[in-house]
C-alpha atoms as a PDB file:
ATOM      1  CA  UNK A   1     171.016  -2.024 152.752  1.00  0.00           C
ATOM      2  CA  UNK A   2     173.714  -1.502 149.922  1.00  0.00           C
ATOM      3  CA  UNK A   3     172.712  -1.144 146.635  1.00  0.00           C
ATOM      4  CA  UNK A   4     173.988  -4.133 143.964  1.00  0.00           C
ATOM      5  CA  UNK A   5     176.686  -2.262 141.887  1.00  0.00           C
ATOM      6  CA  UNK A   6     175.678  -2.810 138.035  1.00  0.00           C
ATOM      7  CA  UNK A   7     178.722  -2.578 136.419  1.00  0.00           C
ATOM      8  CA  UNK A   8     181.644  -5.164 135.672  1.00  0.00           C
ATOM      9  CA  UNK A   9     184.720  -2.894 137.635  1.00  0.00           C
ATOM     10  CA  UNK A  10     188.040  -4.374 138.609  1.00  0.00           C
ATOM     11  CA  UNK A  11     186.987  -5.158 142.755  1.00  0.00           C
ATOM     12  CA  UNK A  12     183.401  -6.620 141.630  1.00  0.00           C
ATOM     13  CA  UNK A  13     184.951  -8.873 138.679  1.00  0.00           C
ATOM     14  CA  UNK A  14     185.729 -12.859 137.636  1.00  0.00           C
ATOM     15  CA  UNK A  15     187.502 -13.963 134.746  1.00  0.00           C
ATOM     16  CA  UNK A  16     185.330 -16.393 132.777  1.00  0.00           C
ATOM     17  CA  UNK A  17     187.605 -16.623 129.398  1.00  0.00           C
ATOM     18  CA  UNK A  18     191.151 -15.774 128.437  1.00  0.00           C
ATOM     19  CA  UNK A  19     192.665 -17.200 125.579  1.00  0.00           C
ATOM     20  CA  UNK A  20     194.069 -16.164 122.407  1.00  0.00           C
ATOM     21  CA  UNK A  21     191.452 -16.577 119.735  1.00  0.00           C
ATOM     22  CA  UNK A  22     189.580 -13.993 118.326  1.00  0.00           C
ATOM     23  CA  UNK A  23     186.731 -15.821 116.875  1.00  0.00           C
ATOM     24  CA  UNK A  24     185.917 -17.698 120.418  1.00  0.00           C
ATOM     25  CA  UNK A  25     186.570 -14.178 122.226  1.00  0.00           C
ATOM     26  CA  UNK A  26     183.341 -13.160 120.136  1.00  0.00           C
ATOM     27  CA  UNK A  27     181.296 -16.131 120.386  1.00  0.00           C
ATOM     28  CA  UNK A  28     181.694 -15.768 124.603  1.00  0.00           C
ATOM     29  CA  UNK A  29     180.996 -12.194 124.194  1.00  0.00           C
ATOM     30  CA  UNK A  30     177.486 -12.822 121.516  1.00  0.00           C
ATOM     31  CA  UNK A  31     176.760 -16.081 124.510  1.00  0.00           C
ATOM     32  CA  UNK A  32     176.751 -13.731 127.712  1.00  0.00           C
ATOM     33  CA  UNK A  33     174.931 -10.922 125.533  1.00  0.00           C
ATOM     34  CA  UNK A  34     172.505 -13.477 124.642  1.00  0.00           C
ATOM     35  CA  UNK A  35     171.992 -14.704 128.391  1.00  0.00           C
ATOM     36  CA  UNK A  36     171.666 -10.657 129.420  1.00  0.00           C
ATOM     37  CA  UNK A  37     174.835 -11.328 131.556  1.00  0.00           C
ATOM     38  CA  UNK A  38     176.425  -8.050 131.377  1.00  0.00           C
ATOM     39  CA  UNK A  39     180.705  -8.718 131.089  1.00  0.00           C
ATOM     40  CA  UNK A  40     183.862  -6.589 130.499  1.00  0.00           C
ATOM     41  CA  UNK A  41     186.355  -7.230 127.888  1.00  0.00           C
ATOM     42  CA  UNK A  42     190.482  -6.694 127.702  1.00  0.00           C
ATOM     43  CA  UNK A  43     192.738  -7.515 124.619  1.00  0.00           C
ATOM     44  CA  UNK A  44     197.100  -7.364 125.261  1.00  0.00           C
ATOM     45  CA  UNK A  45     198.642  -7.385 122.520  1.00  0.00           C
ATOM     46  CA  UNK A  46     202.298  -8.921 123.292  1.00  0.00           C
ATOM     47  CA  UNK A  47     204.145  -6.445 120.806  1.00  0.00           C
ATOM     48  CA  UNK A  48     203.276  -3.299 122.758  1.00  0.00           C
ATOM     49  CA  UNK A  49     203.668  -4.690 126.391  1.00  0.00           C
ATOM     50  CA  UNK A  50     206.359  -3.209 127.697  1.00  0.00           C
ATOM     51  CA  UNK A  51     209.779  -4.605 127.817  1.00  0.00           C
ATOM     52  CA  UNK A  52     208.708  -7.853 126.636  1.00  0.00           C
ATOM     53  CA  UNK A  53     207.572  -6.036 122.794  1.00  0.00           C
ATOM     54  CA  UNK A  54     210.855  -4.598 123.107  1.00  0.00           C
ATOM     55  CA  UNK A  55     213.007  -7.339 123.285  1.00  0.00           C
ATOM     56  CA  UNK A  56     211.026 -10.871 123.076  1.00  0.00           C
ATOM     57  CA  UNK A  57     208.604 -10.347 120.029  1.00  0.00           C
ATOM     58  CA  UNK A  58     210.913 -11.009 117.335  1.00  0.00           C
ATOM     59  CA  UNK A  59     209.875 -14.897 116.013  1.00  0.00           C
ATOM     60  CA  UNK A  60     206.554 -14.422 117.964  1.00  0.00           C
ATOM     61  CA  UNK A  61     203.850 -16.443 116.142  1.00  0.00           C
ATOM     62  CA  UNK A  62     200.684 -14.015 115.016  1.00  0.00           C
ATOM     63  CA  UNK A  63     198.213 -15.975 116.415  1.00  0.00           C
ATOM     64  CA  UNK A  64     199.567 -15.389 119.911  1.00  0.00           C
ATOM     65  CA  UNK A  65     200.287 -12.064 119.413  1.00  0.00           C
ATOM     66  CA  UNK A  66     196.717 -10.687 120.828  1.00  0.00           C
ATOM     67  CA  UNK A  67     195.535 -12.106 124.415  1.00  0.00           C
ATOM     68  CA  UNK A  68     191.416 -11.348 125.198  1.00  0.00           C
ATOM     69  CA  UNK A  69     189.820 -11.842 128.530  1.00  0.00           C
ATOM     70  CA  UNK A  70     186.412 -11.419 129.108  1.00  0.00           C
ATOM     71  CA  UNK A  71     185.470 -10.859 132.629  1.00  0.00           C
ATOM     72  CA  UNK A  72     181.684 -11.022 134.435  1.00  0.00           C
ATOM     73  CA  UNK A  73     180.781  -9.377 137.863  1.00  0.00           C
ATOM     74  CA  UNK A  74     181.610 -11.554 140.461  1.00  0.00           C
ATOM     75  CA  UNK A  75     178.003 -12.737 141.377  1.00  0.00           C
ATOM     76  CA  UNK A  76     177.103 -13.521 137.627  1.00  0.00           C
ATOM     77  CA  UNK A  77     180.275 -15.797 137.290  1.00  0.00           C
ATOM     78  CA  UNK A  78     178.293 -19.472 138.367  1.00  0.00           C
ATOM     79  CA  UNK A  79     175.528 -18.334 135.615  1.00  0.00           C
ATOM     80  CA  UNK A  80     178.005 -17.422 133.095  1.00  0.00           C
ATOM     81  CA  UNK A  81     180.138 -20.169 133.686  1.00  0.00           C
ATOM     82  CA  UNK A  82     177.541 -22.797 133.338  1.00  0.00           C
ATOM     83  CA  UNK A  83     175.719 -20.949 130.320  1.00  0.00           C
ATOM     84  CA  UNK A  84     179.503 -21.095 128.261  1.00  0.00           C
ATOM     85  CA  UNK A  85     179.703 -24.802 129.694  1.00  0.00           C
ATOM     86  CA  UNK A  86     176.575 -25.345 127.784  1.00  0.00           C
ATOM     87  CA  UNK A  87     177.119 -23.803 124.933  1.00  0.00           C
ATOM     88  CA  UNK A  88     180.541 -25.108 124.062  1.00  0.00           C
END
């Protein structure tokens, strides 16, 4: 019998928000805290992505300029999902 791996890693992971604003990338974060659903968090920032901050940033609007995910292991992602469906 295999053991249930705990953490939120890359081959055991489901995306349950992307967007670009900070203040909802905190309120999913404080929901799935609240819930005990344990998730992982990225932020890109478009300015220091490779070729595109090179050349394409220039007239970029700030409030696109940061892009957060928030991902949840793969066999929380039903309970997550309908918790944030919820609570929006």
């Amino acid at each position: 019998m295999k053991a249930e791996v705990s953490a939120v890693l890359p081959w055991n992971r489901k995306e349950v928000y992307l967007g670009f604003s900070e203040r909802e990338f905190s309120h999913v974060r404080e929901m799935l805290s609240a819930a005990g659903i344990p998730c992982e968090t990225r932020i890109v920032n478009a300015r220091c992505s490779g070729t595109r901050g090179r050349l394409s940033s220039f007239g970029m609007d700030p409030a696109y300029e940061n892009q957060f995910y928030v991902y949840v292991r793969k066999s929380d992602y039903e309970r997550a999902f309908a918790f944030l469906k919820k609570g929006a």
